[in-house]
Protein backbone atom coordinates (compact mmCIF):
# COMPACT_ATOMS: atom_id res chain seq x y z
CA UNK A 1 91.27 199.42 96.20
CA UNK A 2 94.55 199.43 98.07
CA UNK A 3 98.05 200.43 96.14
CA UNK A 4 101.39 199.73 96.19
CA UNK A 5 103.87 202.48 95.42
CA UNK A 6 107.23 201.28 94.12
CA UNK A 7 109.94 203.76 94.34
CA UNK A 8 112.74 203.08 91.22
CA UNK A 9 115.73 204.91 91.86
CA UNK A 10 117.79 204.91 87.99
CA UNK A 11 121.29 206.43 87.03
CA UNK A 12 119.62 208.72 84.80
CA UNK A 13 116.21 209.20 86.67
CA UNK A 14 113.76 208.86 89.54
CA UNK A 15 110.68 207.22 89.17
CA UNK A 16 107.56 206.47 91.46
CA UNK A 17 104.81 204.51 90.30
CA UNK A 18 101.31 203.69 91.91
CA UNK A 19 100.45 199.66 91.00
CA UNK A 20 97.45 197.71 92.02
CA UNK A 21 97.75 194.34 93.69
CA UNK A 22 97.60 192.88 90.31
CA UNK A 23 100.03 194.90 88.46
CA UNK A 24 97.78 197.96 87.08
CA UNK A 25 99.85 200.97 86.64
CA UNK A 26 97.37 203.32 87.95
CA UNK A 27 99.74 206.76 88.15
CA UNK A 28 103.81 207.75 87.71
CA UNK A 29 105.88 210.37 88.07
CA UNK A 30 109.37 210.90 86.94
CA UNK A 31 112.11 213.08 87.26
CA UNK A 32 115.94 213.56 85.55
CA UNK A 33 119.03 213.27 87.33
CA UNK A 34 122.40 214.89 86.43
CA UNK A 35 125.54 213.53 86.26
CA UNK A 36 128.75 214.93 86.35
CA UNK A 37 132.12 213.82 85.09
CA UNK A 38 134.72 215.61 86.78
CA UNK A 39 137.89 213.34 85.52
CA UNK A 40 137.81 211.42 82.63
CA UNK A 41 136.42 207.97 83.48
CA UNK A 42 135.20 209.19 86.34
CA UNK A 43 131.27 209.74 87.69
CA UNK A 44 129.37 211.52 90.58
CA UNK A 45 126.08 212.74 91.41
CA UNK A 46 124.95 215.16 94.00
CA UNK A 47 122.98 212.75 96.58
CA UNK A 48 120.80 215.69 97.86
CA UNK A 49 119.48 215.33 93.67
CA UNK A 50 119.14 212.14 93.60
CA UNK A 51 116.69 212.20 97.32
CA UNK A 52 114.87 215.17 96.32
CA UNK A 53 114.52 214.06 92.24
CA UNK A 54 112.62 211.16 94.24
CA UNK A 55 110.47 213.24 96.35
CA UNK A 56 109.53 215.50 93.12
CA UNK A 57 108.41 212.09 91.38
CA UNK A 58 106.32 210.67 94.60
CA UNK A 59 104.72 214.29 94.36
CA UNK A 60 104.12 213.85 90.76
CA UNK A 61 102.61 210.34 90.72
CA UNK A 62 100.43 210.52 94.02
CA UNK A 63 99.22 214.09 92.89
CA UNK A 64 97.35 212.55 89.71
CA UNK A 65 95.26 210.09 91.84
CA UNK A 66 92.98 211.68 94.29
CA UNK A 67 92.82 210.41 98.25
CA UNK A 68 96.14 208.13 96.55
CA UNK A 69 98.12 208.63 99.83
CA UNK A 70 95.33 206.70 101.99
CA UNK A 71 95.01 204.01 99.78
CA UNK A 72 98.67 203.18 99.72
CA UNK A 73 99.22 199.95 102.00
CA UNK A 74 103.24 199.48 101.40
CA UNK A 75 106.07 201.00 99.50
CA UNK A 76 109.00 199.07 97.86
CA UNK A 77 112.37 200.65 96.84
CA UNK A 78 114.65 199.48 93.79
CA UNK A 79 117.54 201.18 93.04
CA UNK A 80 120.79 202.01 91.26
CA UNK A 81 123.15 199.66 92.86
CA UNK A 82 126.95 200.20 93.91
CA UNK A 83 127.11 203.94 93.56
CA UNK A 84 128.10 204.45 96.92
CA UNK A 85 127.18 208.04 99.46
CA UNK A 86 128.61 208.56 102.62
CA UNK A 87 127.07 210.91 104.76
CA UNK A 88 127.61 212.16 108.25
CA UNK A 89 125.48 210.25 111.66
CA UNK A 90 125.06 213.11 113.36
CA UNK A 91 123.51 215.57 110.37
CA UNK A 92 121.85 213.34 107.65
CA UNK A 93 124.48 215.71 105.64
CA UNK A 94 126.70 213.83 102.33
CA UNK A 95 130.34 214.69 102.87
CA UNK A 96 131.34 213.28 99.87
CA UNK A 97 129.75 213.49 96.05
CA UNK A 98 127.91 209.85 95.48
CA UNK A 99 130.69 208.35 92.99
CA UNK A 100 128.38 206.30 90.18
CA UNK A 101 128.96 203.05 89.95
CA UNK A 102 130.18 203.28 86.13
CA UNK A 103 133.21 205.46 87.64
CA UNK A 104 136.58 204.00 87.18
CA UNK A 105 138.73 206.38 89.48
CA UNK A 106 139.25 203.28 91.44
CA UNK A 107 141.32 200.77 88.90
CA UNK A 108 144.81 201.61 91.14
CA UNK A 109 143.06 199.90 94.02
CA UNK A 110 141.92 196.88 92.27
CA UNK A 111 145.04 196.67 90.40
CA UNK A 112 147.07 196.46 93.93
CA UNK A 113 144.87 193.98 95.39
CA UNK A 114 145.02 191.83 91.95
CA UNK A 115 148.82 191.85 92.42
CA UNK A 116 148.51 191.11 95.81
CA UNK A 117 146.49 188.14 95.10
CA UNK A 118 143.71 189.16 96.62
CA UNK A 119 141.65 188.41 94.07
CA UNK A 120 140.76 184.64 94.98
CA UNK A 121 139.51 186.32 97.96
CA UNK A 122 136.99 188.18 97.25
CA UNK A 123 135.61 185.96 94.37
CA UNK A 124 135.31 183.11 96.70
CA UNK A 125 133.67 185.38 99.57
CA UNK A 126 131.18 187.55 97.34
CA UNK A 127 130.86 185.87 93.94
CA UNK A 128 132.41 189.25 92.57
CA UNK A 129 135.53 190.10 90.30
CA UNK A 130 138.17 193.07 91.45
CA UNK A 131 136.54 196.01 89.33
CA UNK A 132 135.87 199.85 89.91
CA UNK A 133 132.29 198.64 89.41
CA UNK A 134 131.78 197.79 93.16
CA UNK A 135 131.37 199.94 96.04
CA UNK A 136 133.66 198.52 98.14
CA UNK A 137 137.01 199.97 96.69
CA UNK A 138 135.18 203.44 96.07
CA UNK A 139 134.53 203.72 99.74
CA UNK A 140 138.07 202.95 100.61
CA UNK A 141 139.65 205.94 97.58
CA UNK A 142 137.08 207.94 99.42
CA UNK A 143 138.76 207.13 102.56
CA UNK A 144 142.90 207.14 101.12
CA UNK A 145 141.89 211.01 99.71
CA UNK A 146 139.97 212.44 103.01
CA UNK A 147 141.94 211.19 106.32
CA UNK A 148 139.63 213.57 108.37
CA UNK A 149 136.60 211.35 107.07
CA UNK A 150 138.79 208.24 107.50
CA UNK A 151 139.43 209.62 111.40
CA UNK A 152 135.90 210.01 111.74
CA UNK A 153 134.43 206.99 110.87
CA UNK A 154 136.37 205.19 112.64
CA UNK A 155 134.63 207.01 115.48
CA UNK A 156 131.73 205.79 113.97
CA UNK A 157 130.51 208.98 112.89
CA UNK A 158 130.39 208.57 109.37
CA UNK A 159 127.94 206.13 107.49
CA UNK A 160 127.88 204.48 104.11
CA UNK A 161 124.78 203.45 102.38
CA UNK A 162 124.27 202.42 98.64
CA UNK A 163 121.35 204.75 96.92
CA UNK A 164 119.34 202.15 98.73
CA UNK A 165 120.47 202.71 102.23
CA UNK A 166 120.26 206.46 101.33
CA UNK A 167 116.84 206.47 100.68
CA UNK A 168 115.46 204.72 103.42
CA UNK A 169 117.57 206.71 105.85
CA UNK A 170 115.95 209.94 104.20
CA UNK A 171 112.36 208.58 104.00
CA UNK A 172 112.52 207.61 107.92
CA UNK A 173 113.43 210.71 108.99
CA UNK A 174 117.31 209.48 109.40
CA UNK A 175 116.15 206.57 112.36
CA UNK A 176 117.52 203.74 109.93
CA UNK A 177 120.58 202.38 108.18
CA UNK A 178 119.38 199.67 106.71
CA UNK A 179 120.04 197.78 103.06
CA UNK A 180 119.06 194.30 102.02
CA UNK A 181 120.98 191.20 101.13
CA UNK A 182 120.52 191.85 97.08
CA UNK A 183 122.43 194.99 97.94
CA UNK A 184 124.87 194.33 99.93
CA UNK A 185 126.26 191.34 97.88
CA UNK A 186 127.39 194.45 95.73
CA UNK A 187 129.49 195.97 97.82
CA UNK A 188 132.85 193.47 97.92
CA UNK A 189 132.58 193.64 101.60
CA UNK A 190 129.60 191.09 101.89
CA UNK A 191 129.94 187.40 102.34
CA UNK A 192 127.30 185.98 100.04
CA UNK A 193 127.56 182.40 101.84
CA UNK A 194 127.09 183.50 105.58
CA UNK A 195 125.25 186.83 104.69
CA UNK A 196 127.22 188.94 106.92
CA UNK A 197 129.84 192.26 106.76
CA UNK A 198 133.16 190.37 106.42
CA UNK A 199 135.38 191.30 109.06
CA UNK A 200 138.71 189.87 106.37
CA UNK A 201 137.15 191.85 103.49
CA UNK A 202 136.85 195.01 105.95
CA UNK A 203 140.37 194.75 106.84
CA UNK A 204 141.70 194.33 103.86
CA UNK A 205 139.81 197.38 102.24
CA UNK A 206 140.57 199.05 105.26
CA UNK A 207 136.84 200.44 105.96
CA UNK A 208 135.39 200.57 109.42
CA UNK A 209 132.95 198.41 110.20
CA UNK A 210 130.80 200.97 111.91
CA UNK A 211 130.37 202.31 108.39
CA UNK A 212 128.08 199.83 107.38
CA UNK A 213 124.67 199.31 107.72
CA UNK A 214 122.36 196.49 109.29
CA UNK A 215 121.65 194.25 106.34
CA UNK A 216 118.21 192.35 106.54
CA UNK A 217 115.36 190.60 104.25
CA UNK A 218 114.33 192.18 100.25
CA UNK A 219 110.68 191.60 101.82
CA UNK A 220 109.56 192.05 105.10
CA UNK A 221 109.15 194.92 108.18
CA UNK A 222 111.99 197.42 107.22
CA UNK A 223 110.48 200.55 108.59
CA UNK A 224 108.05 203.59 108.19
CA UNK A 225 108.56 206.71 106.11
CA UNK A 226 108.30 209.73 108.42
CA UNK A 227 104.83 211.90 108.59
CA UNK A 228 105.95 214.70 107.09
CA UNK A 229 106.67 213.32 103.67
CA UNK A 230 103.41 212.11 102.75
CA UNK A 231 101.19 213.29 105.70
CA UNK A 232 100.63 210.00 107.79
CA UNK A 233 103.25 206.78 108.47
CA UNK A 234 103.44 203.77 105.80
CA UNK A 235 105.32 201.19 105.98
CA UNK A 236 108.58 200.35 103.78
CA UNK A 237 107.98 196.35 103.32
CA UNK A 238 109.99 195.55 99.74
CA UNK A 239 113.61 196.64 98.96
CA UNK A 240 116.01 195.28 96.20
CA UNK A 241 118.88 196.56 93.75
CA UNK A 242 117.12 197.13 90.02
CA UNK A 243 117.66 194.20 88.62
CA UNK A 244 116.84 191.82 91.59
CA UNK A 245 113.98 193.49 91.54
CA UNK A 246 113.50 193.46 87.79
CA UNK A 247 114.31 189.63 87.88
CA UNK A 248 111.01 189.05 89.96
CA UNK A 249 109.18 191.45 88.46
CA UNK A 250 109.55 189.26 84.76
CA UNK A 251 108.54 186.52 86.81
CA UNK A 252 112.08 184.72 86.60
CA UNK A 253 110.88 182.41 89.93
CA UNK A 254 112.57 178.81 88.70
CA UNK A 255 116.24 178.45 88.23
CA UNK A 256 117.08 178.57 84.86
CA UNK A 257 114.88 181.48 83.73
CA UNK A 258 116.72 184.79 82.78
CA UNK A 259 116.09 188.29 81.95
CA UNK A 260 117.46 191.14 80.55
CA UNK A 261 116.88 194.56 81.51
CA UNK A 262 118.42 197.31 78.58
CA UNK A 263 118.90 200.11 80.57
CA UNK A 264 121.67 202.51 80.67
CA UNK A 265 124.22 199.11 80.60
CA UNK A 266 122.05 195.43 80.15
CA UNK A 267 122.08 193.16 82.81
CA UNK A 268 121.55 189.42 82.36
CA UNK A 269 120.26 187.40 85.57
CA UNK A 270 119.42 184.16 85.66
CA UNK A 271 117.80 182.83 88.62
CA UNK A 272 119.64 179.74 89.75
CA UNK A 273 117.69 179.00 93.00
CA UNK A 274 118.93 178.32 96.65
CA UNK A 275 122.40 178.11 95.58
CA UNK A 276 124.99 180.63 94.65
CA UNK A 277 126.71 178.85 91.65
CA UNK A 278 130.39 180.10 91.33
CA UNK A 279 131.40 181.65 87.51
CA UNK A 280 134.42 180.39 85.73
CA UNK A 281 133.49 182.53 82.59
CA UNK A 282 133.31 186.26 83.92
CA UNK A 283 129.95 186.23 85.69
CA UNK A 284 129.30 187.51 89.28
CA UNK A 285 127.05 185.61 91.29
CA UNK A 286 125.17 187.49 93.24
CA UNK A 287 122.05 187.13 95.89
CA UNK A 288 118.72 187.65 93.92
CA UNK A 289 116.39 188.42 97.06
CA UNK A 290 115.79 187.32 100.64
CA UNK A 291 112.10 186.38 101.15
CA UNK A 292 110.18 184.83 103.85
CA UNK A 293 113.79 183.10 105.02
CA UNK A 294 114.73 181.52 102.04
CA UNK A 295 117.74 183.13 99.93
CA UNK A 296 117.35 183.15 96.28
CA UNK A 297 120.58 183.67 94.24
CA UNK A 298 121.48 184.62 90.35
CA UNK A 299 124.39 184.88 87.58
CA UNK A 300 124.49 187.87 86.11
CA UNK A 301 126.84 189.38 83.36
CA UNK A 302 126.97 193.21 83.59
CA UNK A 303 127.27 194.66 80.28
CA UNK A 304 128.04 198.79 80.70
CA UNK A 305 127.03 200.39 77.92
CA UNK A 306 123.50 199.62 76.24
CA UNK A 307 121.03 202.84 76.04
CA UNK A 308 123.95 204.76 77.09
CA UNK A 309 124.87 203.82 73.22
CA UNK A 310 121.87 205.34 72.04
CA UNK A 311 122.36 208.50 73.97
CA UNK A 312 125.89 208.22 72.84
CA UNK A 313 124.71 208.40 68.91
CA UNK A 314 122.00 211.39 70.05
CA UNK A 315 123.79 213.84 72.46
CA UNK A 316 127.75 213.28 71.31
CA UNK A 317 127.67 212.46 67.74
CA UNK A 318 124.14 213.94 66.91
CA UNK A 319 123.47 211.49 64.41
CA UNK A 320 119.66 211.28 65.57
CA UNK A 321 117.17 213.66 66.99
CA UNK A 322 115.63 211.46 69.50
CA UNK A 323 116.01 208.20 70.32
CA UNK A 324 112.66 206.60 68.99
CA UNK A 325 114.89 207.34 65.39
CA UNK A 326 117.40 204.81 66.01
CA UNK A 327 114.78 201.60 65.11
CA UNK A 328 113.73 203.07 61.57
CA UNK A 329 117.71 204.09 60.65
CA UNK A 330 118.93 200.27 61.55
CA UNK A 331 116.03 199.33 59.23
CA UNK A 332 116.82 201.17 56.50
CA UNK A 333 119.39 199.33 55.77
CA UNK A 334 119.65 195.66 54.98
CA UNK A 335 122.71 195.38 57.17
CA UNK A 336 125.79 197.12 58.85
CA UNK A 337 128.06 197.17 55.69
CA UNK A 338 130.53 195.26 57.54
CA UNK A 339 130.85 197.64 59.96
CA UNK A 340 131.14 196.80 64.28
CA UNK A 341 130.89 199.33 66.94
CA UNK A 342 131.87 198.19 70.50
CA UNK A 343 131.02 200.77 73.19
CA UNK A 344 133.85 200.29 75.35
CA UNK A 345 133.47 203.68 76.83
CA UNK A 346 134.29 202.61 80.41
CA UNK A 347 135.74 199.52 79.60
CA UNK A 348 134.04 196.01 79.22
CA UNK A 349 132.06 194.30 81.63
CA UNK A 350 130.77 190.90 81.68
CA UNK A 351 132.21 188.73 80.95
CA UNK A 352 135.66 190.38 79.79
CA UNK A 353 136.21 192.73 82.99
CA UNK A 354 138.49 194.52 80.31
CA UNK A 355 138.93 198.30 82.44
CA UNK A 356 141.71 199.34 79.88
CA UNK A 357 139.65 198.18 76.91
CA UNK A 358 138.07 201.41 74.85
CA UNK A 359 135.34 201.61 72.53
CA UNK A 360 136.15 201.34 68.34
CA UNK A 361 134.06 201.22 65.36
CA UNK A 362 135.57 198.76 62.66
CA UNK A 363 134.89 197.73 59.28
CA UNK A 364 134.38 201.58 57.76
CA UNK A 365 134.52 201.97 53.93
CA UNK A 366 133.59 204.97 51.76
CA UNK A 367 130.30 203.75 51.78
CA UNK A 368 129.46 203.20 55.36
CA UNK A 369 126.63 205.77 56.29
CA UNK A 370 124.88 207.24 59.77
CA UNK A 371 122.12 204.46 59.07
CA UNK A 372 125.01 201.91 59.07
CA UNK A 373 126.29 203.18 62.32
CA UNK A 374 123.09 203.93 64.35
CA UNK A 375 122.60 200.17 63.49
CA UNK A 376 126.27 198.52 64.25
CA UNK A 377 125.28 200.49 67.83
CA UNK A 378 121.93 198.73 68.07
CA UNK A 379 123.57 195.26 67.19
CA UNK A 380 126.48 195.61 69.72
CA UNK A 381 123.55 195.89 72.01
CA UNK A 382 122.40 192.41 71.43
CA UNK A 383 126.24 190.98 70.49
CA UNK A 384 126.65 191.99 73.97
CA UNK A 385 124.06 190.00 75.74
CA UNK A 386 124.85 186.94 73.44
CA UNK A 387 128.29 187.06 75.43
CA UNK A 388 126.88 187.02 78.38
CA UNK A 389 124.27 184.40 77.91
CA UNK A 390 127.15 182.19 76.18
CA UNK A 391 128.92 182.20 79.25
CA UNK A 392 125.59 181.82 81.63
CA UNK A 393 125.08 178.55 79.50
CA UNK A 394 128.71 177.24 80.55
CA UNK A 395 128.67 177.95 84.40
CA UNK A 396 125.26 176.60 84.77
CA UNK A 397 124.84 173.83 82.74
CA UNK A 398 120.95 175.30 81.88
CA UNK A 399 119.62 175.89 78.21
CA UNK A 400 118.11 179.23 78.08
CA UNK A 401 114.61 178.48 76.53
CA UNK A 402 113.55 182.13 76.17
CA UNK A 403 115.10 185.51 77.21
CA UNK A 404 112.17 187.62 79.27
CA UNK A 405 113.33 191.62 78.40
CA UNK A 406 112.69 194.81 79.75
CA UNK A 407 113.60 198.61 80.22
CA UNK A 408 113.41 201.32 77.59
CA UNK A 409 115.08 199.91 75.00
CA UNK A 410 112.91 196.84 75.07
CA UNK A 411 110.70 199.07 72.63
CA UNK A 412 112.76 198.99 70.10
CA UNK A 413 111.29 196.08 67.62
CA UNK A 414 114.47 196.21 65.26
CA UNK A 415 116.65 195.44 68.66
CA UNK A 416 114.50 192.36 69.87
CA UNK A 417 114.34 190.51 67.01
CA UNK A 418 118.11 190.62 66.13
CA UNK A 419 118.87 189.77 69.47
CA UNK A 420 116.64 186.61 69.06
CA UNK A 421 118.34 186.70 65.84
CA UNK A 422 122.08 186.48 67.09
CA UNK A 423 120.78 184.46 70.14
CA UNK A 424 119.07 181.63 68.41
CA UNK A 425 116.34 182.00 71.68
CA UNK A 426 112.79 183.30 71.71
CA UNK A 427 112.98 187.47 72.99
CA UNK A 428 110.03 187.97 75.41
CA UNK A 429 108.94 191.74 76.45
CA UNK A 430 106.86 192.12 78.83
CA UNK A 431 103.87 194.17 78.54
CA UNK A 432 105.14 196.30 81.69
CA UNK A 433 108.07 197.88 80.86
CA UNK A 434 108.44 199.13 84.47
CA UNK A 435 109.32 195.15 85.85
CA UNK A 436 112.30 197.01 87.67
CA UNK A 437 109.06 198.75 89.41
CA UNK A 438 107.36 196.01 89.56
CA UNK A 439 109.18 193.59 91.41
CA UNK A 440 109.71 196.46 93.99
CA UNK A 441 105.94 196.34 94.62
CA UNK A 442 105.62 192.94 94.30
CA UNK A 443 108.30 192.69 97.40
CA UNK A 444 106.10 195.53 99.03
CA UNK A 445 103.23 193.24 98.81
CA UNK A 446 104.94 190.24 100.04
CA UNK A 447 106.72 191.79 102.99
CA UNK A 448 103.13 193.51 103.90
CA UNK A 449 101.86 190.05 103.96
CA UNK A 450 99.47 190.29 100.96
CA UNK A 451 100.85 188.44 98.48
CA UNK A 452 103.22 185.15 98.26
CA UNK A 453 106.19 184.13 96.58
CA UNK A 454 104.30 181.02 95.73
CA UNK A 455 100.85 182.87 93.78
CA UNK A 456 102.41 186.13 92.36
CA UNK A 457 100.32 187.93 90.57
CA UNK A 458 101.74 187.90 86.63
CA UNK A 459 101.12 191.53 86.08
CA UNK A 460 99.74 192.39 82.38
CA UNK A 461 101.61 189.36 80.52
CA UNK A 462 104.35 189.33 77.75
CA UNK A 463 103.90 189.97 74.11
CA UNK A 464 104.21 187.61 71.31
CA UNK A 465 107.86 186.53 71.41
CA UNK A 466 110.44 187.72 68.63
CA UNK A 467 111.64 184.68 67.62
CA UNK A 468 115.28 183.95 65.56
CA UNK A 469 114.33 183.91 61.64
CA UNK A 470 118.50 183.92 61.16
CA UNK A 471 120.24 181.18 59.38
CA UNK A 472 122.61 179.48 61.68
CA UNK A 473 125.87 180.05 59.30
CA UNK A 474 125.33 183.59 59.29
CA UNK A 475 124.70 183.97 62.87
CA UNK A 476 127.90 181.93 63.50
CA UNK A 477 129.38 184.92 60.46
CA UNK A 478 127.88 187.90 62.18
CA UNK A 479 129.08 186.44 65.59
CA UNK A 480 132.94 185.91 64.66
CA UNK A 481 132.87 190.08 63.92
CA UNK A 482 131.63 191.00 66.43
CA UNK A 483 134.37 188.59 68.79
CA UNK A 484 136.95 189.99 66.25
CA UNK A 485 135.89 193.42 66.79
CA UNK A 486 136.34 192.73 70.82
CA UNK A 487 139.90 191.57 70.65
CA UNK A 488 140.74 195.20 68.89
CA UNK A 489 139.03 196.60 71.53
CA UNK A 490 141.20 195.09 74.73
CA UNK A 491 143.80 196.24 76.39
């Protein structure tokens, strides 16, 4: 039986999984990744970790399946999108730490462009908003701090690639620069109408256009990894940021449909078909894949903080062992005692785009316990997303039937059914947690020729939904906090 091996490049990890045509997780590997915060507010990884935390996890997965290599057929990358590496032509070497796409070292750039009144701009041109999330205004601080880089690229010796770019250019032996349209509409530099580097956007962000690299389809011919990884040449044929990919991999295919993927932050898409529908409520539009010609495009709301959260509640404030703890605290008690906790730790995202805004925790009496807290952190989870989809609802005009959810916090029962709870929407979770990994293959498969956009496989299903048991007046109740808990929050 032929394979498909997904690559899924995370913040926090690197994952390779082996999937049948039909969605079968057959073998996975995984491996951690570090970060570092060398300012406050500010992230990097080392991009040599993040290739060879990869490699470890290919070696991982393929070594539990014998002869696995020979039966793979295509390989599909999703990634970590925005954190942006620049590394030199000539060597394959980074000159510069990757700076993480929750980093905020950037918010005096955006803040000059804002009072330029640039802003317009670069909404109109790439459906995005002026924030330190993009990789645009990181690759032009990285530029403003090292003239000898800046001097250098503009003799086109120095490239910049998101994690996606990275990886290909690594797996092909350093013969391609190459990303994909879901990609590069997260970069501020991309012009999400004519699908092309724009030369005002450039100019303005003062970043050569040498830099960047050849943008092409999310399915389709991209290249070959080089012999010596995996001992003979297979075809790249799928590539997408993580939650384009995760999009297609819940089987969000008709506009209207959205997911949710709780991963380190949640992100909301909703697929809104073959046109990009502009935001008036804090959402980015975005393109959701390129396939066989046709351009698919998406709202999404970017919330930063979800599982992050979680760890935030293990590693900082040690109020749980392990993660898995979190579901049986929230339900041992009947509520949060009045209590809110917004995880502003970087700011807000979707759809505030609040960068001075920092996290509080409101509402605490005598009486308010860890239990009360680990579950005030699991509500702002879903509080969050009900934001997001409030706004979605708004800009598109679409009723949101049923929200499709993935990623590891997806296992958390107590989580799901609040957030149908605070939605008023059916929560579905998908049987594959890996969807991220799953829409990479399923782009493998397509751009290999082997499947079509039009009979996807559906992979192993979703369970039965979580569906809202909440009275609407104390929904409404519960939802008023949490808003009043935001506007203490802002800036």
């Amino acid at each position: 039986m032929s394979l498909l091996l997904a690559l899924d490049q995370g913040t926090t990890s690197s994952r390779a999984i082996l999937f049948t045509e039909r969605g079968e997780v057959v073998a996975s590997g995984q491996r951690p990744l570090s970060q570092r915060y060398p300012e406050p507010g500010w992230l990097e990884q080392d991009p040599e970790e993040i290739w060879f935390s990869l490699w470890a996890a290919m070696q991982d997965c393929l070594g539990a399946v014998p002869n696995a290599t020979d039966r793979i057929v295509a390989i599909g990358i999703a990634n970590q999108r925005e954190t942006t590496i620049l590394w030199d032509r000539h060597t394959g070497r980074p000159v510069h730490p990757a700076i993480g796409w929750q980093c905020r070292r950037t918010i005096p750039i955006c803040q000059k462009l804002r009072e330029d009144g640039l802003e317009p701009v670069f909404h109109e041109k790439t459906g995005l908003v002026l924030d330190p999330y993009f990789s645009g205004t990181k690759v032009a601080w990285i530029l403003q701090q090292r003239p000898e880089l800046r001097r250098r690229a503009e003799r086109g010796d120095i490239l910049f690639g998101t994690v996606d770019t990275w990886l290909v250019y690594r797996l092909t032996g350093g013969r391609l620069h190459r990303t994909d349209v879901s990609n590069a509409s997260r970069t501020l530099m991309f012009n999400i109408h004519d699908l092309t580097w724009d030369e005002q956007l450039l100019q303005i962000l003062d970043i050569p256009p040498a830099m960047c690299p050849e943008v092409g389809a999310s399915a389709g011919e991209i290249g070959e990894i080089d012999r010596q990884w995996l001992g003979r040449v297979i075809p790249v044929t799928g590539m997408a940021g993580d939650q384009q990919a995760a999009l297609l991999g819940q089987g969000c295919l008709k506009p209207g449909m959205v997911k949710n993927t709780y991963g380190t932050g949640s992100f909301v898409l909703m697929n809104t078909g073959q046109r990009p529908v502009p935001s008036r409520h804090g959402l980015l539009t975005t393109v959701a894949w390129s396939i066989s010609g046709d351009v698919t495009y998406a709202l999404e709301g970017s919330v930063f903080a979800s599982g992050a959260v979680v760890q935030w509640l293990r590693d900082e404030l040690q109020l749980i062992g392990r993660s898995e703890e979190a579901e049986a605290l929230a339900r041992s008690v009947p509520d949060t005692g009045g209590v809110y906790l917004v995880p502003a730790f970087s700011g807000l995202g979707a759809p505030y785009w609040d960068e001075g805004a920092r996290g509080i925790i409101t509402g605490i009496t005598r009486g308010t316990d860890r239990a009360h807290l680990v579950r005030a952190a699991l509500e702002a989870i879903a509080y969050q997303s009900r934001d997001v989809l409030e706004a979605m609802r708004e800009d598109s005009g679409l009723w949101v039937e049923a929200l499709r959810v993935d990623g590891g916090a997806a296992k958390n029962g107590f989580l799901l059914q609040f957030q149908a709870d605070i939605l008023g929407t059916a929560v579905e979770r998908s049987r594959n947690l890996e969807a991220t990994a799953w829409g990479a293959a399923l782009l493998a498969g397509m751009g290999r020729g082997l499947l079509s956009v039009d009979n996807l496989p559906a992979g192993l299903g979703f369970d039965p939904p979580f569906l809202p048991e909440m009275e609407q007046n104390i929904r409404e109740t519960l939802y008023r906090g949490w808003k009043a808990a935001i506007d203490r929050a802002r800036s």
